[in-house]
PDB file of N, CA and C in Angstrom:
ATOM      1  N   UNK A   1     105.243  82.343 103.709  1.00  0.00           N
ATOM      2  CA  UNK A   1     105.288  82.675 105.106  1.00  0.00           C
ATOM      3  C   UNK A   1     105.134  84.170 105.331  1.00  0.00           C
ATOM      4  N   UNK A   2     105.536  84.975 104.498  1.00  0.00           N
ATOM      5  CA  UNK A   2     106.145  86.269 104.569  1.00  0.00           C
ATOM      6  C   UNK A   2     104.147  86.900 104.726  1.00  0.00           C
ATOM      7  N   UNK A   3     103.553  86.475 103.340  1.00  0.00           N
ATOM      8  CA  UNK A   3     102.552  86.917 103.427  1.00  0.00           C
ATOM      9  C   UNK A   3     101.082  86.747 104.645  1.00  0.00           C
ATOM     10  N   UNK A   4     101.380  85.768 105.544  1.00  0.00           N
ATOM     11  CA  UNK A   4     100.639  85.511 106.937  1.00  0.00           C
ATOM     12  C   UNK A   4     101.178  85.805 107.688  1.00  0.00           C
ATOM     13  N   UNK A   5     102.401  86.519 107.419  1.00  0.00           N
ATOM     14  CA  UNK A   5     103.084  87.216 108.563  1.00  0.00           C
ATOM     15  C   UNK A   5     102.337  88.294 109.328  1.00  0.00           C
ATOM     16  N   UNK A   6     102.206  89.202 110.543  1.00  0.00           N
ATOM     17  CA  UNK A   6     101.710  90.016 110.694  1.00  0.00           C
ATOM     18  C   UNK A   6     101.987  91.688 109.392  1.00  0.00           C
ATOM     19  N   UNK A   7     102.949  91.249 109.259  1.00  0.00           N
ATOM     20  CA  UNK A   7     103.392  92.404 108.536  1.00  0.00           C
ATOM     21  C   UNK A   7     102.805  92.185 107.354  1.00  0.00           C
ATOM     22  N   UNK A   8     102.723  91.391 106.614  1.00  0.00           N
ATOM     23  CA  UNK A   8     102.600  90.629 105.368  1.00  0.00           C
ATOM     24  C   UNK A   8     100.529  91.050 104.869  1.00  0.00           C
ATOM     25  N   UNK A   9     100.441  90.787 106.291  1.00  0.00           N
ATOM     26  CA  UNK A   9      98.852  91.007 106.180  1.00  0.00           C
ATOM     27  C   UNK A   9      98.402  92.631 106.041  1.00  0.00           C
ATOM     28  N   UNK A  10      99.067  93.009 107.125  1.00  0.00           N
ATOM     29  CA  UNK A  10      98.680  94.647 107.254  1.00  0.00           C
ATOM     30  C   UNK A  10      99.381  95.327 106.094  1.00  0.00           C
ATOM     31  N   UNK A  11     100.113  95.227 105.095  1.00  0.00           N
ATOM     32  CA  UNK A  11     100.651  95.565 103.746  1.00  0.00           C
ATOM     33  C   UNK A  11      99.482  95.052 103.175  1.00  0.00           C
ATOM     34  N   UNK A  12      98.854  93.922 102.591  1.00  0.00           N
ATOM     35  CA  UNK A  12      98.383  93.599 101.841  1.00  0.00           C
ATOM     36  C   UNK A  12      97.195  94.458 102.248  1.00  0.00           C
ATOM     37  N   UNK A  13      96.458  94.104 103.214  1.00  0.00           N
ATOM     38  CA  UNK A  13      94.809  95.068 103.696  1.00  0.00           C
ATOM     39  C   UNK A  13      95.283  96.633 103.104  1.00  0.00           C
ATOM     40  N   UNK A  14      96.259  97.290 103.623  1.00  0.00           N
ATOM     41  CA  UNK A  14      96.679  98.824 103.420  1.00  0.00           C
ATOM     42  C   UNK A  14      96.842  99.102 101.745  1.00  0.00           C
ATOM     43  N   UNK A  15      97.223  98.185 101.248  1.00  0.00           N
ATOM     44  CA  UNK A  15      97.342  98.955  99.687  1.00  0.00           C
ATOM     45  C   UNK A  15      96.200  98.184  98.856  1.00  0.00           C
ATOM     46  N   UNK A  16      95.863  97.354  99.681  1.00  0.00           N
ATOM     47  CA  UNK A  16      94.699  97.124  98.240  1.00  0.00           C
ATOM     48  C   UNK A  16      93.517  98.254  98.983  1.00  0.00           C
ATOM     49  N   UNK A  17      93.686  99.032  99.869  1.00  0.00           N
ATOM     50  CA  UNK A  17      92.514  99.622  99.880  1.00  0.00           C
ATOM     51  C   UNK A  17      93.751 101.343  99.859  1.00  0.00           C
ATOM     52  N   UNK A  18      94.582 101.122  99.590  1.00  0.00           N
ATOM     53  CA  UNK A  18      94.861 102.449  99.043  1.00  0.00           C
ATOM     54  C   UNK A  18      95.509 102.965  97.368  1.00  0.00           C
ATOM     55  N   UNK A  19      95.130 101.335  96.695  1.00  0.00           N
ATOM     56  CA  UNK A  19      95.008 101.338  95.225  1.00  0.00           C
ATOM     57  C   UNK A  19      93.877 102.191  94.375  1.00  0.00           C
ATOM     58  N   UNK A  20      93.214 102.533  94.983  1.00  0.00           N
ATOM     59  CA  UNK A  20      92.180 103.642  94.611  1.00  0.00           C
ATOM     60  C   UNK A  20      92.684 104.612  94.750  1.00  0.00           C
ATOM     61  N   UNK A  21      93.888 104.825  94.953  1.00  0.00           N
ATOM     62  CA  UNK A  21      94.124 106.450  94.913  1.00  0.00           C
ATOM     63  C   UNK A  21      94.893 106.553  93.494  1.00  0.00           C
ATOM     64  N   UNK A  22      95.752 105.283  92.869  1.00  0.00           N
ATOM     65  CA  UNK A  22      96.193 105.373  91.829  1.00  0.00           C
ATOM     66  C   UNK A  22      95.226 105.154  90.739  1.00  0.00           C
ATOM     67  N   UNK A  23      95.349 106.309  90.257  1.00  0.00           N
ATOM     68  CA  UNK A  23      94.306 106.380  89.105  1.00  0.00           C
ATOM     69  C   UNK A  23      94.981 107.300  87.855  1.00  0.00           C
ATOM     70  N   UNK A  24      96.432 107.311  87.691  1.00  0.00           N
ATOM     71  CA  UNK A  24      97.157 107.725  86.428  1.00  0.00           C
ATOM     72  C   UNK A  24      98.343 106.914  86.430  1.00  0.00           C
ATOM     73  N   UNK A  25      99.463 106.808  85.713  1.00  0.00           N
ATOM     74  CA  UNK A  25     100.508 106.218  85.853  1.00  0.00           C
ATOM     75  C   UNK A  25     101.846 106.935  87.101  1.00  0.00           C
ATOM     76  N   UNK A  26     101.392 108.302  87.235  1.00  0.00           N
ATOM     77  CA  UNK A  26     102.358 109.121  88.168  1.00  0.00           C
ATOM     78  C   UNK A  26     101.882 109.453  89.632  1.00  0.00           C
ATOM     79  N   UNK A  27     100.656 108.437  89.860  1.00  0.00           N
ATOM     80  CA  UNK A  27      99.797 108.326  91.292  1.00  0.00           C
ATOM     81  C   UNK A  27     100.710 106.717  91.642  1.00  0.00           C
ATOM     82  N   UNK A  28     100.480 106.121  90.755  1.00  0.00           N
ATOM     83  CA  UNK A  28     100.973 104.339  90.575  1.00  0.00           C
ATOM     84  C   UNK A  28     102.218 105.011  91.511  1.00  0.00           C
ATOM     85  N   UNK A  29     103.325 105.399  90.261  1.00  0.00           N
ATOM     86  CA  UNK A  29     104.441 105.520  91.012  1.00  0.00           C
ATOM     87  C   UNK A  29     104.738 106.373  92.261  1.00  0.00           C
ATOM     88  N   UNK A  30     103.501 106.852  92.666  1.00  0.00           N
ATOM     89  CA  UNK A  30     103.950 107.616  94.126  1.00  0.00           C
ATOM     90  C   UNK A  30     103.428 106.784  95.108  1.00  0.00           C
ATOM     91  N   UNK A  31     102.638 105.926  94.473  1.00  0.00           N
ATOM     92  CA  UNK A  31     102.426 104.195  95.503  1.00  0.00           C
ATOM     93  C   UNK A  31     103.583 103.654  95.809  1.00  0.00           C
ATOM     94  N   UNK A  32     104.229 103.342  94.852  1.00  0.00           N
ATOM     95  CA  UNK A  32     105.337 102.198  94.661  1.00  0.00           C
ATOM     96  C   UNK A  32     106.227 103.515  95.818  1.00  0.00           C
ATOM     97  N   UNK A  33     106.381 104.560  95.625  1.00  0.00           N
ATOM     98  CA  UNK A  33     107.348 105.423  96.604  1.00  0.00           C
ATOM     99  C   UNK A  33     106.514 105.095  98.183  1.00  0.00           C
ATOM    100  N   UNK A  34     105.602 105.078  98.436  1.00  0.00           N
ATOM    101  CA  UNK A  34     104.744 105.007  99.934  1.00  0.00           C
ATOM    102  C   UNK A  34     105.425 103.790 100.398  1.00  0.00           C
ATOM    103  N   UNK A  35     105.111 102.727  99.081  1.00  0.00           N
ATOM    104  CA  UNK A  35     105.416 101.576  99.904  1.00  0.00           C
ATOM    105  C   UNK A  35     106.971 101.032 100.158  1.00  0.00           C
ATOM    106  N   UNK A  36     107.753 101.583  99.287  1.00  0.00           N
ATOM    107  CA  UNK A  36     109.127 101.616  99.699  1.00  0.00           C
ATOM    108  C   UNK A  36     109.569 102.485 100.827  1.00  0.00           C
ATOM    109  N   UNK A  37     108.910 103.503 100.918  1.00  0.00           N
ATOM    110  CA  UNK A  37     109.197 104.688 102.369  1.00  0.00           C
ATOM    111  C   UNK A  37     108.656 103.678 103.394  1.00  0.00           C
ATOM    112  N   UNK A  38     107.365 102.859 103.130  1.00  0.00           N
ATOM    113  CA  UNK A  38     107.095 102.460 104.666  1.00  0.00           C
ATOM    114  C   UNK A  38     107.944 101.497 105.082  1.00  0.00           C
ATOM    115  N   UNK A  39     108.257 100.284 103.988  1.00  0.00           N
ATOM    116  CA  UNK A  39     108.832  98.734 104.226  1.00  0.00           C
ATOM    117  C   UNK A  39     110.406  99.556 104.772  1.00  0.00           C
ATOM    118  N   UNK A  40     111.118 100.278 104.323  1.00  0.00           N
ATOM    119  CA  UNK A  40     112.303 100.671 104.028  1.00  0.00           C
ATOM    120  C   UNK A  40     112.474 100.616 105.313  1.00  0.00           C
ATOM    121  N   UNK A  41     111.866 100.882 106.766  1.00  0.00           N
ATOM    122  CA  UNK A  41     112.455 101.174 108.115  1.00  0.00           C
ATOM    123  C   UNK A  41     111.833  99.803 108.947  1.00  0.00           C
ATOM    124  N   UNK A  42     111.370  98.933 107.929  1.00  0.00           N
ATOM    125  CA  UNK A  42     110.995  98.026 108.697  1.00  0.00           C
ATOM    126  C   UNK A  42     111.861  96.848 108.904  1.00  0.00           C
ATOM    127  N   UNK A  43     112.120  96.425 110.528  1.00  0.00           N
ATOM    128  CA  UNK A  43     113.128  94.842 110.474  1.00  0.00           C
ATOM    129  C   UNK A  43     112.942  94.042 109.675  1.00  0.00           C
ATOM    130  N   UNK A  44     113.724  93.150 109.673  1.00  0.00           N
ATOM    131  CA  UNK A  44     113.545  92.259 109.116  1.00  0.00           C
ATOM    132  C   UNK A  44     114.834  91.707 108.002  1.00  0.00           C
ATOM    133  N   UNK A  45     114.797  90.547 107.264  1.00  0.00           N
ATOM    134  CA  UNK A  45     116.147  90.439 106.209  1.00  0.00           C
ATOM    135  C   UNK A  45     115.543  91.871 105.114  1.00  0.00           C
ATOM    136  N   UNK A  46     117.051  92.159 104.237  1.00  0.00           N
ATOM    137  CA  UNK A  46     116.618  92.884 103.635  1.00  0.00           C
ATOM    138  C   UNK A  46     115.651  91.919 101.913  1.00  0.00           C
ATOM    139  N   UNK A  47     115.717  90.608 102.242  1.00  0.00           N
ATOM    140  CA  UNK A  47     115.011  89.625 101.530  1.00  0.00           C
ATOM    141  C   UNK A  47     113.620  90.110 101.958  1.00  0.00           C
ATOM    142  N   UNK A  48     113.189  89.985 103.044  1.00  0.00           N
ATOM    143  CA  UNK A  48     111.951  89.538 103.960  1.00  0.00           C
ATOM    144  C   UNK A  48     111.314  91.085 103.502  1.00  0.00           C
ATOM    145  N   UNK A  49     112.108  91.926 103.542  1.00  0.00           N
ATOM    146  CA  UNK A  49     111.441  93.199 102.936  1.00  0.00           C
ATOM    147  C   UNK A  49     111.065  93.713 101.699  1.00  0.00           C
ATOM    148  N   UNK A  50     112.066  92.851 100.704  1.00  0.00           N
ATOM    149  CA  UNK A  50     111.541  93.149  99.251  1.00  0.00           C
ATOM    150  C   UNK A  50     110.226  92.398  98.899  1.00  0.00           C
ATOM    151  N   UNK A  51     110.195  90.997  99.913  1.00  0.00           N
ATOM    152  CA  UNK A  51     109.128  90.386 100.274  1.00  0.00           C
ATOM    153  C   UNK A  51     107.877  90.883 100.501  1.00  0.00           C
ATOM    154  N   UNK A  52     108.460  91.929 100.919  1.00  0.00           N
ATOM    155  CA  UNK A  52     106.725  92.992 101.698  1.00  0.00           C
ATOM    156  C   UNK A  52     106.788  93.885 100.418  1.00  0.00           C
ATOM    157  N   UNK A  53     107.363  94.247  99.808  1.00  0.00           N
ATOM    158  CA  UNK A  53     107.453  95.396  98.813  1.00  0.00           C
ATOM    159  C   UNK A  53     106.568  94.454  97.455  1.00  0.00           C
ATOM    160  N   UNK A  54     107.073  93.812  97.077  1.00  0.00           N
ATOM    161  CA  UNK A  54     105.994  92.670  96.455  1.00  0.00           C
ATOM    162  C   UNK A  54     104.496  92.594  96.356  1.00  0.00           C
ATOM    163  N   UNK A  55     104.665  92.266  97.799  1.00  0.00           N
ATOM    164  CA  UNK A  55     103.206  91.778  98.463  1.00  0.00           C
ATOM    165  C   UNK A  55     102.256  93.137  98.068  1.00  0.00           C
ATOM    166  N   UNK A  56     102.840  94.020  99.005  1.00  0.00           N
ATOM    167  CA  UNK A  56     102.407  95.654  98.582  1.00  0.00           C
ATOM    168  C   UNK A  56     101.528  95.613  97.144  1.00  0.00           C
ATOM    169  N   UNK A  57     102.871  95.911  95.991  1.00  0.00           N
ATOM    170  CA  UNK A  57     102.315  96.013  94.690  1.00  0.00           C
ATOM    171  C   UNK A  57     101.648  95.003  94.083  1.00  0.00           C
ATOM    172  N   UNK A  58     101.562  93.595  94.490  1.00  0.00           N
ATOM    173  CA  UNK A  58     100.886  92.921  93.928  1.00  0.00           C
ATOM    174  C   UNK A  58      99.181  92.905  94.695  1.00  0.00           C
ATOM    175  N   UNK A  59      99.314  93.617  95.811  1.00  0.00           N
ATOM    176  CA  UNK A  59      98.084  93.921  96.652  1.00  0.00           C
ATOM    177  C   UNK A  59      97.217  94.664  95.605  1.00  0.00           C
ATOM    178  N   UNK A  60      98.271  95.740  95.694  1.00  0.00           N
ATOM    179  CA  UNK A  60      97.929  96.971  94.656  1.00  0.00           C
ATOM    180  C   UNK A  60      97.031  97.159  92.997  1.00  0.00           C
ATOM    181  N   UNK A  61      97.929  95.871  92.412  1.00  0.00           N
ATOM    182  CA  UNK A  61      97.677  95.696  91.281  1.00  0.00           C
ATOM    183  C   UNK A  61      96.751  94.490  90.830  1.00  0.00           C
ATOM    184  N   UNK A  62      96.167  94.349  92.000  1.00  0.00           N
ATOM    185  CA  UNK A  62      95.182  93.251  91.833  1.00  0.00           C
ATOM    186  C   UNK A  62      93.670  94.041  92.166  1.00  0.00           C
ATOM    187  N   UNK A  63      93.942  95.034  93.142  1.00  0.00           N
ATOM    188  CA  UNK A  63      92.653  96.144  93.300  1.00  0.00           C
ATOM    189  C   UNK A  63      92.680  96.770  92.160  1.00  0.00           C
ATOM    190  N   UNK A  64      93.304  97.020  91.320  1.00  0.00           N
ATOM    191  CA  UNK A  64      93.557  97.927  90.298  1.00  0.00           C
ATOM    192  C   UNK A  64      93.401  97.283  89.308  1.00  0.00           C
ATOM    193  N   UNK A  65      93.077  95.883  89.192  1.00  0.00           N
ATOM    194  CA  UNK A  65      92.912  95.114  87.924  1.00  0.00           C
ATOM    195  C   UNK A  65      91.381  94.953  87.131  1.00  0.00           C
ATOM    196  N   UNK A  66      90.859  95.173  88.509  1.00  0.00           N
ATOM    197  CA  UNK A  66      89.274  95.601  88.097  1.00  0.00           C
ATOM    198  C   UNK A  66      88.582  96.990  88.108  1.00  0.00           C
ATOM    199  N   UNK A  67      89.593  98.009  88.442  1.00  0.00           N
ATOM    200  CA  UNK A  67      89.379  99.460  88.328  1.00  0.00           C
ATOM    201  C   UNK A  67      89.171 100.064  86.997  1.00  0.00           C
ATOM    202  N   UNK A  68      88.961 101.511  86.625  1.00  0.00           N
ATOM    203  CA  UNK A  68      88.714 101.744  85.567  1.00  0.00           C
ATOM    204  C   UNK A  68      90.307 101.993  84.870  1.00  0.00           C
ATOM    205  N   UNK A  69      90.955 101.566  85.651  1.00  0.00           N
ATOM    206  CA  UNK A  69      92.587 101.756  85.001  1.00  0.00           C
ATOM    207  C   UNK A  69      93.121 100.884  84.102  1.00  0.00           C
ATOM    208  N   UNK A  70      92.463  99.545  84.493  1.00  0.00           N
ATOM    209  CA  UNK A  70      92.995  98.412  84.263  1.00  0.00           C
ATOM    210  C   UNK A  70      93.588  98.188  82.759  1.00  0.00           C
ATOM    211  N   UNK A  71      93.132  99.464  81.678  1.00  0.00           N
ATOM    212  CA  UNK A  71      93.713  99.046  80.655  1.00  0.00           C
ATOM    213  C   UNK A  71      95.373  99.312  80.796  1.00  0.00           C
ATOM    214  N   UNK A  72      95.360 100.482  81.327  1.00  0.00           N
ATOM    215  CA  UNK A  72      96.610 101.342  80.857  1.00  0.00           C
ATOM    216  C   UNK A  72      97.311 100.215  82.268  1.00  0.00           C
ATOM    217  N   UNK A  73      97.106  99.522  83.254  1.00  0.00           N
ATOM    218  CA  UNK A  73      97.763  99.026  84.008  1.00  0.00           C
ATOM    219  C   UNK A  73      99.153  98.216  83.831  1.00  0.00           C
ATOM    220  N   UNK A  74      98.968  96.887  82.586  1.00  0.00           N
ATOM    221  CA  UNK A  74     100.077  96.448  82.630  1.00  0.00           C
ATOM    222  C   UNK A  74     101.024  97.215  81.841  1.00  0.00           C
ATOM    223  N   UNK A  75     100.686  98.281  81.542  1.00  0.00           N
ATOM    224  CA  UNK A  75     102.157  99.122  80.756  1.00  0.00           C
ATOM    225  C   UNK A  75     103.120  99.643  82.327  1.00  0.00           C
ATOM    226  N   UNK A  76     101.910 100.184  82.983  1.00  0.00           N
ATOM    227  CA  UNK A  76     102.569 100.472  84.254  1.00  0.00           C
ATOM    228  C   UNK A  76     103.348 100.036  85.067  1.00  0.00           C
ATOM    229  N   UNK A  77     103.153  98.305  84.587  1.00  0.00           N
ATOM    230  CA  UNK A  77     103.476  97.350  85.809  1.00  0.00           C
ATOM    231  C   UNK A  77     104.749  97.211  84.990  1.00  0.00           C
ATOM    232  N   UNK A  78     105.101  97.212  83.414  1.00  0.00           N
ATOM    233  CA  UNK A  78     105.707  96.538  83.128  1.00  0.00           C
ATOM    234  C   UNK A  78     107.112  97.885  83.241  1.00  0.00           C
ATOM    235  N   UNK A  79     106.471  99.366  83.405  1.00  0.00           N
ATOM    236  CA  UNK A  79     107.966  99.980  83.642  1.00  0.00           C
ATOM    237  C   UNK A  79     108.501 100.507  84.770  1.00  0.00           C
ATOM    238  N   UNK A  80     107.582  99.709  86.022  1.00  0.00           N
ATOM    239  CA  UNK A  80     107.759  99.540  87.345  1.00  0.00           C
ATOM    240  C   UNK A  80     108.983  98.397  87.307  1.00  0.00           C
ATOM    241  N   UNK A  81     108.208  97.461  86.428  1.00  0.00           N
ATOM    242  CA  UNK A  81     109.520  96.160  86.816  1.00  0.00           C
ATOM    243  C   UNK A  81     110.949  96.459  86.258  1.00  0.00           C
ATOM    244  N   UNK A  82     110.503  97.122  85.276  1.00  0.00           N
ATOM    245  CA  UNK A  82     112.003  97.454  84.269  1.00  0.00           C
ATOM    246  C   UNK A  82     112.807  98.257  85.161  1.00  0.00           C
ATOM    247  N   UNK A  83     111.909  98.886  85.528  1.00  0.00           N
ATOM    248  CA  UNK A  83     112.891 100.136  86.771  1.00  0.00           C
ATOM    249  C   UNK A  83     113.249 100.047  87.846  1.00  0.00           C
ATOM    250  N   UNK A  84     112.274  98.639  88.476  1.00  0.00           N
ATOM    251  CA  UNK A  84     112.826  97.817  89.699  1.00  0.00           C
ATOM    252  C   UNK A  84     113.976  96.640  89.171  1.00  0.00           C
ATOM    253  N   UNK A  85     114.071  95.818  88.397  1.00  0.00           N
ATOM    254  CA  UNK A  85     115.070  95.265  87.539  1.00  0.00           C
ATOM    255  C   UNK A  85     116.043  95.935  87.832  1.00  0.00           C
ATOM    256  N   UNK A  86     116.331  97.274  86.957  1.00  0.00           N
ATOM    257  CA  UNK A  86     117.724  98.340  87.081  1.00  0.00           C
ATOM    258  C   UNK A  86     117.891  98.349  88.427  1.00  0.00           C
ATOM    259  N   UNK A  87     117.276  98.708  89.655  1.00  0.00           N
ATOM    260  CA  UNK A  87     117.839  98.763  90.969  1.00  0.00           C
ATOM    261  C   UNK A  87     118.539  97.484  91.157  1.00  0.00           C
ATOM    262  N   UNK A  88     117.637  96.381  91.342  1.00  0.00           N
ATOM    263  CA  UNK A  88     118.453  95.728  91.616  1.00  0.00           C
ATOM    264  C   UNK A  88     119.416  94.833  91.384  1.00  0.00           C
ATOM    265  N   UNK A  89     120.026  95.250  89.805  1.00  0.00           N
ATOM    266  CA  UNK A  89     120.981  94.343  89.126  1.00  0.00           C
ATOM    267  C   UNK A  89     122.060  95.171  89.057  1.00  0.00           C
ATOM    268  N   UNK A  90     121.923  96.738  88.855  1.00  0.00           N
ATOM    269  CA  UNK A  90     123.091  97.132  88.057  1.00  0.00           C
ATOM    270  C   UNK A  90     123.433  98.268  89.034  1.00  0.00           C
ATOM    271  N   UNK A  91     122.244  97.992  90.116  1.00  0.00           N
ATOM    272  CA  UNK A  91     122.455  99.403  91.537  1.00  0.00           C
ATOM    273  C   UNK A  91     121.751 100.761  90.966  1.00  0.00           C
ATOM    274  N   UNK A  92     121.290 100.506  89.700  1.00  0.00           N
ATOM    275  CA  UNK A  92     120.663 102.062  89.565  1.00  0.00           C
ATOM    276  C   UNK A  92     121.427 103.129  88.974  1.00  0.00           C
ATOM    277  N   UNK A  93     120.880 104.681  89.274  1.00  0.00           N
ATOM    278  CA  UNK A  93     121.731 105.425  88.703  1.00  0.00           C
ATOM    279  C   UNK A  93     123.407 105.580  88.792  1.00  0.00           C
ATOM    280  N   UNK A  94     123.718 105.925  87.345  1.00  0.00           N
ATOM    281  CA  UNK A  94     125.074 106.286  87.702  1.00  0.00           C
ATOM    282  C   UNK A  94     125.901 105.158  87.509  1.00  0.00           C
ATOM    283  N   UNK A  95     125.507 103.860  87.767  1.00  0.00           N
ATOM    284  CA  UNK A  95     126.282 102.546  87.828  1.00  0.00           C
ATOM    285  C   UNK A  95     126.110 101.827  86.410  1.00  0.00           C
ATOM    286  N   UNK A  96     127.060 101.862  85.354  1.00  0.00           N
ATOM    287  CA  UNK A  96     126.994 100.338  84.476  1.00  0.00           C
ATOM    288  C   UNK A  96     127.835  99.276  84.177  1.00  0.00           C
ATOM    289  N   UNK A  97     126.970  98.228  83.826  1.00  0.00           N
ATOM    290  CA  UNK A  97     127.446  97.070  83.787  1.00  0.00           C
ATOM    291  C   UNK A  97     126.995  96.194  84.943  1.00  0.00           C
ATOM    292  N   UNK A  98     127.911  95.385  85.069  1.00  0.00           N
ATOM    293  CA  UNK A  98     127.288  94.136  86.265  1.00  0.00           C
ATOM    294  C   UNK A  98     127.198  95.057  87.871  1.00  0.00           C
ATOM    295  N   UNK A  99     126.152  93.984  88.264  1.00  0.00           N
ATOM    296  CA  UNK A  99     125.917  94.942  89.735  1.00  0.00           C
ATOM    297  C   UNK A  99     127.052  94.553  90.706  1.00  0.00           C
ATOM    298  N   UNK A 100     127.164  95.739  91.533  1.00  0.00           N
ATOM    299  CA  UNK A 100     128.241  95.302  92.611  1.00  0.00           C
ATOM    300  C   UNK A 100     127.584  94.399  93.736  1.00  0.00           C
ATOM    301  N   UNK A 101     128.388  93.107  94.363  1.00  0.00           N
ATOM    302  CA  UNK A 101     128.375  92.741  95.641  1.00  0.00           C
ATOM    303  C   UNK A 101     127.169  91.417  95.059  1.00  0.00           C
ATOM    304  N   UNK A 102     126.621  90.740  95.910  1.00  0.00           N
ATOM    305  CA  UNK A 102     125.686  90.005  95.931  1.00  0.00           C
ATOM    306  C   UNK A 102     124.621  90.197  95.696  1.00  0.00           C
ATOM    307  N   UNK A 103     123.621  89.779  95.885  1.00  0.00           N
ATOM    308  CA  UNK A 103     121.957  89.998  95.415  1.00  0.00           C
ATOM    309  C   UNK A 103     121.064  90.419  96.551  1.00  0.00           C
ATOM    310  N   UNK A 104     122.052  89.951  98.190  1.00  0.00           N
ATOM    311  CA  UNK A 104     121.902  90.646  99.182  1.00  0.00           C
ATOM    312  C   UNK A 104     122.097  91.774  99.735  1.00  0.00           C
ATOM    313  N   UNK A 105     123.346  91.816  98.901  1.00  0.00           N
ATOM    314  CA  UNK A 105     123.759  93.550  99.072  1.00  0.00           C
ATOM    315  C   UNK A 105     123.186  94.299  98.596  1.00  0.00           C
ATOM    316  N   UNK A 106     122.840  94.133  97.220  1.00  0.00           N
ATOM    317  CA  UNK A 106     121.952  94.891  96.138  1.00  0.00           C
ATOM    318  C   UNK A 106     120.633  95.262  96.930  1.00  0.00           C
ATOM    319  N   UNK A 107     119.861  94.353  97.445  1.00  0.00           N
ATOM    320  CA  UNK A 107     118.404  94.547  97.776  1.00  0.00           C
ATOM    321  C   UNK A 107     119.243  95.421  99.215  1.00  0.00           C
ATOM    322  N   UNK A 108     119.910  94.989  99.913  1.00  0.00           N
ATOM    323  CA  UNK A 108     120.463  96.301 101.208  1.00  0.00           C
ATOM    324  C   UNK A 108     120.728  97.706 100.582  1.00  0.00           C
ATOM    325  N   UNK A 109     121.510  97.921  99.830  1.00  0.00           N
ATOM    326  CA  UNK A 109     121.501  98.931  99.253  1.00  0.00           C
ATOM    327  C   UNK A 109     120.468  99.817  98.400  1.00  0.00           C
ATOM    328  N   UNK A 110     119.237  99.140  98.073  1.00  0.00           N
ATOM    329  CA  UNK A 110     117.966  99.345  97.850  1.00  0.00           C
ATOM    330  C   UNK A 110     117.385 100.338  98.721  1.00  0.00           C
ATOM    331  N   UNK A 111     117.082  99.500 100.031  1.00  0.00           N
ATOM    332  CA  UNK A 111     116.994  99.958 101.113  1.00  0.00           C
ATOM    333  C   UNK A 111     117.325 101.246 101.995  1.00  0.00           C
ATOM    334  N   UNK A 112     118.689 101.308 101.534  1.00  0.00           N
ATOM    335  CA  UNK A 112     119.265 102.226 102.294  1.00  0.00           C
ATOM    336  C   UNK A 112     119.770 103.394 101.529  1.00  0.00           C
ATOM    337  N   UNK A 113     118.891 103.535 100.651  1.00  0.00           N
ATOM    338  CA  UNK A 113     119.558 104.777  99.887  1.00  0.00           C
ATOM    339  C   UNK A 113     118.531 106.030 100.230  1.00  0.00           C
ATOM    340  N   UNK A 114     118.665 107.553 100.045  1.00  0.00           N
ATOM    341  CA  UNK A 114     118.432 108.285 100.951  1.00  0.00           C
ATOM    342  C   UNK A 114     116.468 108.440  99.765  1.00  0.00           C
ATOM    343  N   UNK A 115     117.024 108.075  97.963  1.00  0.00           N
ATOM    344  CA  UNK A 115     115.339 107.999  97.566  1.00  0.00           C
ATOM    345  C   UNK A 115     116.101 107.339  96.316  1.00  0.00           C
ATOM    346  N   UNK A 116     115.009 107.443  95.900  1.00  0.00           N
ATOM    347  CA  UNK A 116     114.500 106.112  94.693  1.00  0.00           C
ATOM    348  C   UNK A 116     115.430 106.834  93.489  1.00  0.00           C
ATOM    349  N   UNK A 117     116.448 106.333  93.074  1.00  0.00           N
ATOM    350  CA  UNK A 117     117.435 106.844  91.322  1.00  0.00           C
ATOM    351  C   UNK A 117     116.088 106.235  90.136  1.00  0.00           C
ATOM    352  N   UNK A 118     115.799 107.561  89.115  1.00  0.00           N
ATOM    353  CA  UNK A 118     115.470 107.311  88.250  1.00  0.00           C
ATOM    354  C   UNK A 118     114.147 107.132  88.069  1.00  0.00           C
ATOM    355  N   UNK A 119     113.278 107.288  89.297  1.00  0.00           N
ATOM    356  CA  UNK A 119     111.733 106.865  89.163  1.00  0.00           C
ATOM    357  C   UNK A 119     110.753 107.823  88.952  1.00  0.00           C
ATOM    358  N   UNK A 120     110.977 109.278  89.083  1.00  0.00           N
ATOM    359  CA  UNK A 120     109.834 109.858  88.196  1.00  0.00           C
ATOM    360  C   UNK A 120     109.910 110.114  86.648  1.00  0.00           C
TER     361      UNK A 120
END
């Protein structure tokens, strides 16, 4: 649903045509920062938004799968996830062991933090 959403669409059109700008692994991650700065003020559950954050990078990494990047890509993807993983299990920097609160809280607190622990 999320992805025929109006929102869902205009994420997906916007980063697969601004996946051409990532063209190293430290362009990637200033994507993954755009698209968390944009979704981050947008309504919605804070579900419905990790929803769009998704959509985003998988927009992303599907323009980018036939680019000249595409080798070095799934290393990229895979310490995007590792580092999205840490947010949302254990809350990120500073925090170890089990994450606090629910899986709802976690992705709220995602959200609402002032920038990204741990991502350059």
């Amino acid at each position: 649903m999320t992805a025929a959403s109006p929102d869902g669409a205009k994420i997906i059109a916007k980063f697969t045509v601004l996946a051409k700008t990532a063209t190293t692994e430290g362009t990637f991650k200033d994507m993954i920062k755009i698209i968390w700065r944009m979704i981050k003020p947008m309504t919605g559950t804070p579900l419905y938004r990790l929803t769009l954050v998704f959509l985003a990078i998988g927009a992303m990494c599907t323009s980018l799968a036939s680019s000249s990047v595409r080798t070095g890509l799934p290393q990229w993807i895979e310490n995007m996830e590792t580092w999205l993983g840490k947010q949302l299990t254990i809350g990120g920097k500073g925090v170890a062991g089990e994450g606090e609160g629910t899986a709802d809280d976690r992705v709220k607190r995602f959200f609402s933090t002032p920038y990204l622990h741990d991502f350059d």
